[in-house]
Protein backbone atom coordinates (compact mmCIF):
# COMPACT_ATOMS: atom_id res chain seq x y z
CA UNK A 1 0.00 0.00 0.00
CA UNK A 2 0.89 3.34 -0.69
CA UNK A 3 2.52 5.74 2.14
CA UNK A 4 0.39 8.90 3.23
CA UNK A 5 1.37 11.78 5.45
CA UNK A 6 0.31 11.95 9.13
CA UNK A 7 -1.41 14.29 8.67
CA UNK A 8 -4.03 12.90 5.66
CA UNK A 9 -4.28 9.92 7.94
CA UNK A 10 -7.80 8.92 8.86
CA UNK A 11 -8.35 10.48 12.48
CA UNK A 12 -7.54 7.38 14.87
CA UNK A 13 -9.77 7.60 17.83
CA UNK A 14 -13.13 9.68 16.48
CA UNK A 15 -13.85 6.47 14.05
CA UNK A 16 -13.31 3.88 16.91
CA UNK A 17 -15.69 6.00 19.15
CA UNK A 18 -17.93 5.78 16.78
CA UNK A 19 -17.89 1.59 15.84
CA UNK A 20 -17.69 1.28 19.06
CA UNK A 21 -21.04 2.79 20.46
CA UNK A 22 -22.27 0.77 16.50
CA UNK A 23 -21.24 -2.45 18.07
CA UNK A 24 -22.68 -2.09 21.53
CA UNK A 25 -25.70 -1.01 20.45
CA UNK A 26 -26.45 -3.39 18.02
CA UNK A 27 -25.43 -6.05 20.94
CA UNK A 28 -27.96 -4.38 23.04
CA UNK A 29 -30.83 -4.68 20.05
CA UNK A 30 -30.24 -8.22 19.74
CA UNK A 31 -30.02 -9.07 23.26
CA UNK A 32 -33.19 -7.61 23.79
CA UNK A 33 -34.78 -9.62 21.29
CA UNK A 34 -33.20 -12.89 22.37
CA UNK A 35 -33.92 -12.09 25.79
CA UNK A 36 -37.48 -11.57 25.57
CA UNK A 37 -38.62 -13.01 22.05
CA UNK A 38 -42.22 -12.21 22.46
CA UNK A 39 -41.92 -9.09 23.38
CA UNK A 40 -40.65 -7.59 19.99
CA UNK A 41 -43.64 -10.02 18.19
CA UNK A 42 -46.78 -9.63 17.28
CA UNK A 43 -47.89 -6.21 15.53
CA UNK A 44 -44.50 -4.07 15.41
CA UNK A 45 -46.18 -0.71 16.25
CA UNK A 46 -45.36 -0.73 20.20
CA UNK A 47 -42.63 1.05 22.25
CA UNK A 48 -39.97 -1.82 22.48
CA UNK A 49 -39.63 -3.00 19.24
CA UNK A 50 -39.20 0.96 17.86
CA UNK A 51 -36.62 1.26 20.46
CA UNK A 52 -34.60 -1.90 18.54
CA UNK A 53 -35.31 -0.37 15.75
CA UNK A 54 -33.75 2.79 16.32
CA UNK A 55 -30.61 0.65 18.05
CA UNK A 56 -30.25 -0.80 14.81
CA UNK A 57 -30.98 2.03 12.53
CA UNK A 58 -29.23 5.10 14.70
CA UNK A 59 -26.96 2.98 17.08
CA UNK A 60 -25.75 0.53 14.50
CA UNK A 61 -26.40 1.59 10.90
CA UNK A 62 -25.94 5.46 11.33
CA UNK A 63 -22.72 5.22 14.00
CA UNK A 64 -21.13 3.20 11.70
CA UNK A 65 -21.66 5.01 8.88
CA UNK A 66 -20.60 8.56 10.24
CA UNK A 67 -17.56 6.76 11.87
CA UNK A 68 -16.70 4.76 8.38
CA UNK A 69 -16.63 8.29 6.81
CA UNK A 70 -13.96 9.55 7.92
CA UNK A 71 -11.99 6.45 7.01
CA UNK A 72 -13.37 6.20 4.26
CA UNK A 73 -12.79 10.23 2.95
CA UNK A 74 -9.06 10.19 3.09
CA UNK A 75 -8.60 6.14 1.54
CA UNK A 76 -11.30 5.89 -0.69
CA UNK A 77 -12.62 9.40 -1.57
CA UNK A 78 -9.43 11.44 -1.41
CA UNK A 79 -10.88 13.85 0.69
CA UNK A 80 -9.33 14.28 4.57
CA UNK A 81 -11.63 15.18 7.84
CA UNK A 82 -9.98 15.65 10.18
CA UNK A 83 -11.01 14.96 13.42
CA UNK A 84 -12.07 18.65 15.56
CA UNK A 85 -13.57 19.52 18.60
CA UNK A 86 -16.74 20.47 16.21
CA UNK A 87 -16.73 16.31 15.02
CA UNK A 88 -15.80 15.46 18.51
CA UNK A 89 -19.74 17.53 20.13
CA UNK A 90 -21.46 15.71 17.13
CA UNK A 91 -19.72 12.38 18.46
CA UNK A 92 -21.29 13.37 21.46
CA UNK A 93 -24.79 14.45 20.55
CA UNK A 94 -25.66 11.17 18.52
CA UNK A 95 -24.23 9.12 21.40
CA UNK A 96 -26.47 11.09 23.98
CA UNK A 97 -29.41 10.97 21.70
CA UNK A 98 -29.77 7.50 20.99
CA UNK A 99 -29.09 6.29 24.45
CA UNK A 100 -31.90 8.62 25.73
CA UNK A 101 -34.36 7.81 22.88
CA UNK A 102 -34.10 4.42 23.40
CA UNK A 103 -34.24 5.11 27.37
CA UNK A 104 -37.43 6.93 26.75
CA UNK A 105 -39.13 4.46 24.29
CA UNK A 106 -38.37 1.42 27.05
CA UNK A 107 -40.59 3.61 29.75
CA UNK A 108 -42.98 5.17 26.78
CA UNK A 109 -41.66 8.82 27.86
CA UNK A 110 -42.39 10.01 23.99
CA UNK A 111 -41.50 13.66 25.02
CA UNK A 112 -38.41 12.67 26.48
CA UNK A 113 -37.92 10.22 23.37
CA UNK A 114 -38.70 13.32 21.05
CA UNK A 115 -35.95 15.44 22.13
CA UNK A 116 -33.49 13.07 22.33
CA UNK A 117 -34.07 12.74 18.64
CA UNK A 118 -33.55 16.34 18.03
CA UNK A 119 -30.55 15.74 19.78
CA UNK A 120 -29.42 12.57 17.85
CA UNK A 121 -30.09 15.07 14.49
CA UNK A 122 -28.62 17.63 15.82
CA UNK A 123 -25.50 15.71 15.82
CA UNK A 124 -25.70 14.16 12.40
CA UNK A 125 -26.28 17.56 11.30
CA UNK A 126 -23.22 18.90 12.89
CA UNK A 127 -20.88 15.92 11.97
CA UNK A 128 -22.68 16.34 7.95
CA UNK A 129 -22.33 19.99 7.81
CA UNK A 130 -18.50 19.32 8.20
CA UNK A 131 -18.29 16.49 5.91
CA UNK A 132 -20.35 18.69 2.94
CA UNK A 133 -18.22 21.19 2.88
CA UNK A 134 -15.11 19.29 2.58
CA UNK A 135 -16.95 17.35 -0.47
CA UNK A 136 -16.88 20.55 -2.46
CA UNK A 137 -13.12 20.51 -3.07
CA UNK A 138 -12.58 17.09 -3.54
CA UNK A 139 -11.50 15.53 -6.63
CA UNK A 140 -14.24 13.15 -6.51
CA UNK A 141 -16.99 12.28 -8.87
CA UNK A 142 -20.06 15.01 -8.75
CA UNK A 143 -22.47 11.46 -9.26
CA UNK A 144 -20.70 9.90 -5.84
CA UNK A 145 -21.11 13.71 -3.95
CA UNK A 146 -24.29 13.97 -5.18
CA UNK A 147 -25.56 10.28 -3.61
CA UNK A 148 -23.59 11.57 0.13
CA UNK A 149 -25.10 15.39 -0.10
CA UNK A 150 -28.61 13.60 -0.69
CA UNK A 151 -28.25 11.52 1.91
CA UNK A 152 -27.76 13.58 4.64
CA UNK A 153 -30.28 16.32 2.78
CA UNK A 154 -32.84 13.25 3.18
CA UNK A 155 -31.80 12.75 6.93
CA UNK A 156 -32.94 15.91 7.91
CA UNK A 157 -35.98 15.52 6.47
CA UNK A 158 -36.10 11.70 8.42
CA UNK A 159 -35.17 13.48 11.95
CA UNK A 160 -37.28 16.32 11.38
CA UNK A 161 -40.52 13.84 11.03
CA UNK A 162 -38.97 11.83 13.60
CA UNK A 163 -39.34 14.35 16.06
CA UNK A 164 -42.54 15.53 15.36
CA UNK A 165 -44.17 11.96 15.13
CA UNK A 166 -42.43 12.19 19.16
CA UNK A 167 -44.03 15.40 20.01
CA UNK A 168 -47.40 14.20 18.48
CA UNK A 169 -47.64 11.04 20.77
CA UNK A 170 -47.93 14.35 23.74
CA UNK A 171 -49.93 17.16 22.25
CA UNK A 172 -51.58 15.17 19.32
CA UNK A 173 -51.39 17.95 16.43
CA UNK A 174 -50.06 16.08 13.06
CA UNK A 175 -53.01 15.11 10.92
CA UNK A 176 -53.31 11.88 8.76
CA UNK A 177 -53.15 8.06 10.21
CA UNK A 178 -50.72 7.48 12.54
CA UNK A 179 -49.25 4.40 10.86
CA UNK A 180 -49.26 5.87 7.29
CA UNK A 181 -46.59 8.81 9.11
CA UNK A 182 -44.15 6.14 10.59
CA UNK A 183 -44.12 4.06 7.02
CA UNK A 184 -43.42 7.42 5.21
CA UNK A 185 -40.67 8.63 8.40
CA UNK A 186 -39.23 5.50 7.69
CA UNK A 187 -38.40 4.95 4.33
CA UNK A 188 -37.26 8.03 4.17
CA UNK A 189 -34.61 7.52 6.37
CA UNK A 190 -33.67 3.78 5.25
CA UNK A 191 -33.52 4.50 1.72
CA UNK A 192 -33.21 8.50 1.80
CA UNK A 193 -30.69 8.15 4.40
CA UNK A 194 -29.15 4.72 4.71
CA UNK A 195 -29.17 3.29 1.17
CA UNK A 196 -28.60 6.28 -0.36
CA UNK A 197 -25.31 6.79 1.56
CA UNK A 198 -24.44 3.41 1.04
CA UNK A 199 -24.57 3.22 -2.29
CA UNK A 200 -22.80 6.44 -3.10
CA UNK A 201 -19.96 5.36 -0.88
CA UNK A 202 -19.91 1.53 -2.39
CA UNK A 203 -18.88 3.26 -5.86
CA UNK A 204 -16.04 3.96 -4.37
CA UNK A 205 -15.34 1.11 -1.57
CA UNK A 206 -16.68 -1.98 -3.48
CA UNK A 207 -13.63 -1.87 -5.89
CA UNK A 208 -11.15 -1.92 -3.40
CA UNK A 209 -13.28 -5.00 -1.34
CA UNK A 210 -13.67 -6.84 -4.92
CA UNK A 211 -11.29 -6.09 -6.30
CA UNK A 212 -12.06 -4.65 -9.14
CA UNK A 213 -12.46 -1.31 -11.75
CA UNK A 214 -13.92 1.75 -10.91
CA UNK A 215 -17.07 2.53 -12.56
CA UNK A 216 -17.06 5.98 -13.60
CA UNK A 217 -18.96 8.53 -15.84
CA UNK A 218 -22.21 10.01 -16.34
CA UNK A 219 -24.27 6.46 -15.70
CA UNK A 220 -23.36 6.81 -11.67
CA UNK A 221 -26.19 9.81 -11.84
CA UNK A 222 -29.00 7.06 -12.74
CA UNK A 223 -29.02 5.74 -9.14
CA UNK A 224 -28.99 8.77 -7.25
CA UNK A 225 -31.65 10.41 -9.23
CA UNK A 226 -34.15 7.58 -9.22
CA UNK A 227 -33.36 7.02 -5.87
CA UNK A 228 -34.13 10.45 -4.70
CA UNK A 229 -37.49 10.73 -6.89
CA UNK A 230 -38.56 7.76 -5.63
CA UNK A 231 -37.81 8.15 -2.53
CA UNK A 232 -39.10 11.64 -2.06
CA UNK A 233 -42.29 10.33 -4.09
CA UNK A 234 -42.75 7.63 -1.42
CA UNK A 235 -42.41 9.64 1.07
CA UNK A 236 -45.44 12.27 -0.03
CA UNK A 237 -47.65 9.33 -0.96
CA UNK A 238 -47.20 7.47 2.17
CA UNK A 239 -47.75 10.25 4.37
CA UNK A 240 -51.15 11.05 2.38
CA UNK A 241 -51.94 7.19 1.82
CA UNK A 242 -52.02 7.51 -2.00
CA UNK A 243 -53.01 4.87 -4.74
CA UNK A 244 -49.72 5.62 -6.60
CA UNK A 245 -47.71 4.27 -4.10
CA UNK A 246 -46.43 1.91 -6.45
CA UNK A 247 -45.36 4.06 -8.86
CA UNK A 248 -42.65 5.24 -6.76
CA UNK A 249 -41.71 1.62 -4.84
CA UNK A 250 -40.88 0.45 -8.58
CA UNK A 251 -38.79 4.21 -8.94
CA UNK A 252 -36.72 3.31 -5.91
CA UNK A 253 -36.22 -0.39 -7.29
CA UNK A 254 -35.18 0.89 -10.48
CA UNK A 255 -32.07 2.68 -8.38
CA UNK A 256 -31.03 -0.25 -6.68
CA UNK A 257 -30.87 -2.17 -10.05
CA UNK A 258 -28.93 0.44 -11.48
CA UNK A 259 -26.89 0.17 -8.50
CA UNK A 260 -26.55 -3.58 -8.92
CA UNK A 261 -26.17 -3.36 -12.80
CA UNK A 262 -23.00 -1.64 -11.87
CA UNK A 263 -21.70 -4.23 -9.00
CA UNK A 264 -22.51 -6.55 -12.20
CA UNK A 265 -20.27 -4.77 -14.34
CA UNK A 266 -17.25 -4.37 -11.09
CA UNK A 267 -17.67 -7.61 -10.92
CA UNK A 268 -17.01 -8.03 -14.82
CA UNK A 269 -13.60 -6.40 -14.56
CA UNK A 270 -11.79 -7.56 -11.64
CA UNK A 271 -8.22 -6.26 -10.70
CA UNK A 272 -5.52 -8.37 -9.53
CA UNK A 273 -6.02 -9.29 -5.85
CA UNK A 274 -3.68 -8.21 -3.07
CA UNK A 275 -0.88 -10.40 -2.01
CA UNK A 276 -2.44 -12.43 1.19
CA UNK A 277 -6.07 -11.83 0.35
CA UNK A 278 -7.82 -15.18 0.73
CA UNK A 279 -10.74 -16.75 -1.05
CA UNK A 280 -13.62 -16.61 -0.10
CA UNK A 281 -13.39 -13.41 1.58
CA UNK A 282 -15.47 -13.05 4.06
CA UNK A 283 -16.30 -9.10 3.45
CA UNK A 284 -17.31 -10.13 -0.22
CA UNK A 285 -19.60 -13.01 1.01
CA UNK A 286 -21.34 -10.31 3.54
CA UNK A 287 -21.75 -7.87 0.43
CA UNK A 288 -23.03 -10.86 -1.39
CA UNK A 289 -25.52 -11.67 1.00
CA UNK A 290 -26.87 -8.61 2.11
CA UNK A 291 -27.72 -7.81 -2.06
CA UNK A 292 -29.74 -10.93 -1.89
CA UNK A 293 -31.37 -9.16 0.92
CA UNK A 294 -31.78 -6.54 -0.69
CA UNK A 295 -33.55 -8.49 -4.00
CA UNK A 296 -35.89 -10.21 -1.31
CA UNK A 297 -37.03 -6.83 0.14
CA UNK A 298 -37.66 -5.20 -3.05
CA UNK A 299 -39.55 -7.78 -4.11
CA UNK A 300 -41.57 -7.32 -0.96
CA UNK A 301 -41.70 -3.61 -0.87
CA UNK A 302 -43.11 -3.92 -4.48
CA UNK A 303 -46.18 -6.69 -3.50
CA UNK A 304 -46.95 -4.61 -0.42
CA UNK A 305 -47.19 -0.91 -2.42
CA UNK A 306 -50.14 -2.98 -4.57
CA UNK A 307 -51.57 -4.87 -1.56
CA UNK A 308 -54.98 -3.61 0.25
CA UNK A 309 -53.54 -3.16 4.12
CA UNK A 310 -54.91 -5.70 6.37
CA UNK A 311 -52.99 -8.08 9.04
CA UNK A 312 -51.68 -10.22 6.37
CA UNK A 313 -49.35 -7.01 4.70
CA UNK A 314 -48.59 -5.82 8.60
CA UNK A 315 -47.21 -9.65 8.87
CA UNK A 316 -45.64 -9.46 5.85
CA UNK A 317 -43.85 -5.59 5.78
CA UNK A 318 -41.86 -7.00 8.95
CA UNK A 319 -40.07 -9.75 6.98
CA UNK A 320 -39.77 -6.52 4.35
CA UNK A 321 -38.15 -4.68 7.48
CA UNK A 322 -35.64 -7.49 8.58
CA UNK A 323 -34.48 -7.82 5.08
CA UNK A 324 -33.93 -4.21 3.98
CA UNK A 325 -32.91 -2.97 7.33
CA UNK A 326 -31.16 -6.43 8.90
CA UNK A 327 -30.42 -8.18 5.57
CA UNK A 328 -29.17 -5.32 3.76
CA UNK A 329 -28.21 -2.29 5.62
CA UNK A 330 -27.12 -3.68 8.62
CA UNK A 331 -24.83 -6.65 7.24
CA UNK A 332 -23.42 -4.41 4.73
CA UNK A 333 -22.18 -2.71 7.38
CA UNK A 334 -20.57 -5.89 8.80
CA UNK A 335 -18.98 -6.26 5.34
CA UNK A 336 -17.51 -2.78 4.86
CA UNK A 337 -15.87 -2.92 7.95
CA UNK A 338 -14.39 -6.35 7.40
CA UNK A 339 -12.15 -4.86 5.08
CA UNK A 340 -11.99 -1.02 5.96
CA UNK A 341 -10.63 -1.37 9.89
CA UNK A 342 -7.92 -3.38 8.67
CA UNK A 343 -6.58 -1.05 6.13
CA UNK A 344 -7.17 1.64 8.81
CA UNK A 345 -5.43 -0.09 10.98
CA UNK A 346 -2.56 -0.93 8.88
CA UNK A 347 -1.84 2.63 7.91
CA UNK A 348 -1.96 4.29 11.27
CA UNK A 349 0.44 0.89 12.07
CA UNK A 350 2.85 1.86 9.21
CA UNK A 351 2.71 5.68 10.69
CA UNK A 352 3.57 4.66 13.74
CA UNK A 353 7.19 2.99 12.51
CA UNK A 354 7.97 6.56 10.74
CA UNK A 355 6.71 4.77 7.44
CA UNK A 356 9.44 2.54 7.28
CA UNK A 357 8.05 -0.55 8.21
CA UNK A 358 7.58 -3.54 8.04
CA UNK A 359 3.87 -3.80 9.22
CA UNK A 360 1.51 -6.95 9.05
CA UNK A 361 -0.78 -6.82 6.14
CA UNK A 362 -4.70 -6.14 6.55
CA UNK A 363 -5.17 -9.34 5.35
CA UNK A 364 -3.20 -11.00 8.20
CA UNK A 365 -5.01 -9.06 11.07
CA UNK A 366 -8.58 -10.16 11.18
CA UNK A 367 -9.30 -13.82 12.58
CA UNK A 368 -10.20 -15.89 10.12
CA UNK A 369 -12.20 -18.31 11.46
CA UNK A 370 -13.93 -15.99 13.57
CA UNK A 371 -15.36 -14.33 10.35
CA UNK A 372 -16.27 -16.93 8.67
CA UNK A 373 -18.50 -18.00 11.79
CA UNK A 374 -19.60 -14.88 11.73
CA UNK A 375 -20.96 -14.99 7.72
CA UNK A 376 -22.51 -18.51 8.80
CA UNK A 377 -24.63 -17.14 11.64
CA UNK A 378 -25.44 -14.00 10.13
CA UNK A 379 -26.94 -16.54 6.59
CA UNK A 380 -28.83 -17.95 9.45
CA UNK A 381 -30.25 -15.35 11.31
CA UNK A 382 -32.01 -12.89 8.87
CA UNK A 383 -34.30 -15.24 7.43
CA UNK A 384 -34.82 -17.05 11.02
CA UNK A 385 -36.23 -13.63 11.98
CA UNK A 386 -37.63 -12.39 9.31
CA UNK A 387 -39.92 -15.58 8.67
CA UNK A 388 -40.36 -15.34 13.13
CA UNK A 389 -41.45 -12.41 13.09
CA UNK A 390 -43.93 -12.74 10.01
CA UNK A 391 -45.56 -15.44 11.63
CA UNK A 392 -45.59 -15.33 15.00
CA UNK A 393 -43.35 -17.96 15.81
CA UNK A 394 -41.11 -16.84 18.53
CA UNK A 395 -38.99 -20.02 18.80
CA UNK A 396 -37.38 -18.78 15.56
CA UNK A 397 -37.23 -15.00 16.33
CA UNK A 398 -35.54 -15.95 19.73
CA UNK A 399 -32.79 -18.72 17.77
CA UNK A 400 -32.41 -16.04 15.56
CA UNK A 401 -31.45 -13.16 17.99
CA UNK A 402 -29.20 -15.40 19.84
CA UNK A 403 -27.61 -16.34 16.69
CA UNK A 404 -27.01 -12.89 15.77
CA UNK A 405 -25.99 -11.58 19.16
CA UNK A 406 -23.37 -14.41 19.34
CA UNK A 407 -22.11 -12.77 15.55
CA UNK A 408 -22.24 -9.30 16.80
CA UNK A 409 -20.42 -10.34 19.80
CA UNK A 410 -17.36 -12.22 18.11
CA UNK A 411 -17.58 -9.40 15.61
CA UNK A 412 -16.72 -7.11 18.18
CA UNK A 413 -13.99 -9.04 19.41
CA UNK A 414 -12.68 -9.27 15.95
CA UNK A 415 -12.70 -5.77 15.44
CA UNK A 416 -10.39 -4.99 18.72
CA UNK A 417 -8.10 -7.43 17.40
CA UNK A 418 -7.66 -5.45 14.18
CA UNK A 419 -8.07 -1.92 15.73
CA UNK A 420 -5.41 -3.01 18.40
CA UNK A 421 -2.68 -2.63 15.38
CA UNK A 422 -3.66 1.63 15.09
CA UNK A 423 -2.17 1.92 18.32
CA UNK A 424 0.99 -0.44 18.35
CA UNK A 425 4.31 0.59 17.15
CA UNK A 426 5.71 -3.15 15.20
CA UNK A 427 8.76 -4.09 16.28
């Protein structure tokens, strides 16, 4: 690998703070589940189950994202953030806000719940803000910009809503159907926020996991615009419980498969892999997975925008949410940072010998074994909850949470063995 100066080095402790709070919350999410299986089951519209939610999507999903960032801006999108006191108070504001919104959802205190998430976007806000402006002088496709600006232009809009659904459990002042507001708060924040980020960042990441070419030109538009007009499309006919729901699912369908059509064509031109990578890698096989994930959700996002609601489609759009959020999202995540804390890692090791080395490769830090336990409980786990969950059958949603607390867990040690190497000076 390539030398770079201290001080374009990835900031070492702001991206640990933040994987760390991803990996103990998502423990905590799962725990919860496994601990007390029938209380997440049954209709999803109740105070514990959004309070795993929001573990998952804030404490696991959006901490790991922020944190990957600013690995991810000075290795993969040649931009540097550095870490300042600025990045440090929105470290500190997401970290306060989802521990208090979960707090509040576990003793229904929706006021409380509602400005915690004020506080949680606050912090995003802060910590995007920073990131945005930084974008504008990079030498970086405007099609890859374009997907990150969106993304945390759509998050606003998903915090916003987020704390006024909060405020409306108290003083009771948003019109429309309760349920039609939390489909439309979420979506925009899974795909508005989530995907969209995801996506615009995997232009850039998936060739270095793969590895292969990097797609380029004026086709990397296609995903963030239909994307965004879908999304935003969704979003208005959700909230106002539209017949042309559809229209828009199929829009934001069309974006993934453009997405895909270009992890096709990655995978179509591969680049000579790294001395000491290993087959299979365990980072590709997550990525591999969680677009199969992704297929099964769309598929069920796209029967449930034509579907008449009744209890069959409320059984039904949780297997849709384990999939796009669980199945997708969240083990992307898992496969991301299977390869991107170990090249972390290994440059802040080489910095630390005065870039003289030598330094163990990436490859080399990670336990083997450990991942691939890891891929084999995870392959288990989503559909065991998804299908639980869809019908009621809490022996498999409880197997299934143990399953992936036990991955999350040996993640997480995994992860300190690799992170361990940022702060060791090889001999």
């Amino acid at each position: 690998m390539p030398s770079t100066p201290r001080t374009q080095l990835p900031p070492r402790l702001l991206p640990i703070l933040y994987f760390g709070t991803a990996h103990v919350a998502l423990a905590v999410a799962f725990a919860a589940v496994a601990l007390d299986p029938r209380g997440v089951s049954g209709f999803f519209y109740h105070a514990r189950m959004l309070g795993v939610v929001h573990l998952v999507t804030l404490g696991w999903i959006t901490s790991s994202i922020l944190g990957a960032l600013y690995i991810v801006g000075p290795i993969a999108l040649r931009v540097w953030l550095p870490a300042t006191w600025l990045d440090y108070a929105a470290f500190g504001l997401v970290i306060t806000g989802v521990v208090g919104m979960v707090a509040h959802f576990w003793i229904q205190d929706y006021a409380g719940m509602a400005w915690s998430a004020a506080t949680v976007g606050t912090g995003i806000m802060v910590a995007g803000s920073n990131i945005v402006r930084r974008l504008r002088g990079a030498s970086l496709p405007r099609a890859v910009s374009a997907h990150i600006v969106l993304a945390f232009v759509n998050v606003l809009g998903a915090a916003t809503m987020g704390v006024l659904m909060g405020f409306d459990k108290v003083y009771h002042f948003l019109p429309g159907f309760v349920i039609a507001n939390v489909f439309a708060h979420a979506h925009l924040a899974a795909i508005g926020w989530a995907s969209m980020m995801v996506v615009g960042v995997a232009y850039r990441l998936l060739p270095m996991v793969l590895p292969a070419e990097m797609p380029k030109g004026a086709r990397l538009w296609t995903s963030a615009i239909l994307l965004q007009a879908g999304v935003s499309g969704l979003f208005v006919a959700l909230l106002f419980r539209s017949r042309f729901v559809w229209i828009f699912a199929l829009t934001v369908v069309a974006g993934f498969g453009a997405f895909l059509w270009q992890v096709v064509w990655m995978l179509r031109r591969p680049r000579p892999r790294p001395p000491g990578l290993r087959t299979p890698d365990p980072a590709v096989l997550h990525a591999g997975a969680s677009f199969v994930s992704l297929v099964i959700a769309s598929g069920l996002g796209i029967w449930l925008a034509f579907a008449e609601l009744s209890p069959a489609t409320l059984r039904i759009a949780l297997a849709y949410g384990v999939f796009g959020l669980v199945g997708f999202l969240a083990q992307m995540v898992v496969g991301m940072e299977g390869r991107l804390l170990p090249i972390f890692a290994w440059y802040w090791a080489y910095a630390n010998t005065g870039y003289k080395g030598p330094v163990l490769s990436p490859h080399e830090m990670p336990w083997r074994r450990g991942q691939e336990l890891v891929f084999v409980l995870w392959l288990f786990g989503v559909p065991a909850l998804a299908g639980g969950l869809a019908f009621d059958a809490v022996p498999f949603v409880s197997a299934a949470a143990w399953c992936l607390l036990a991955a999350t867990l040996l993640n997480t040690a995994n992860a300190a063995r690799i992170l361990r190497h940022a702060w060791r000076t090889p001999v």
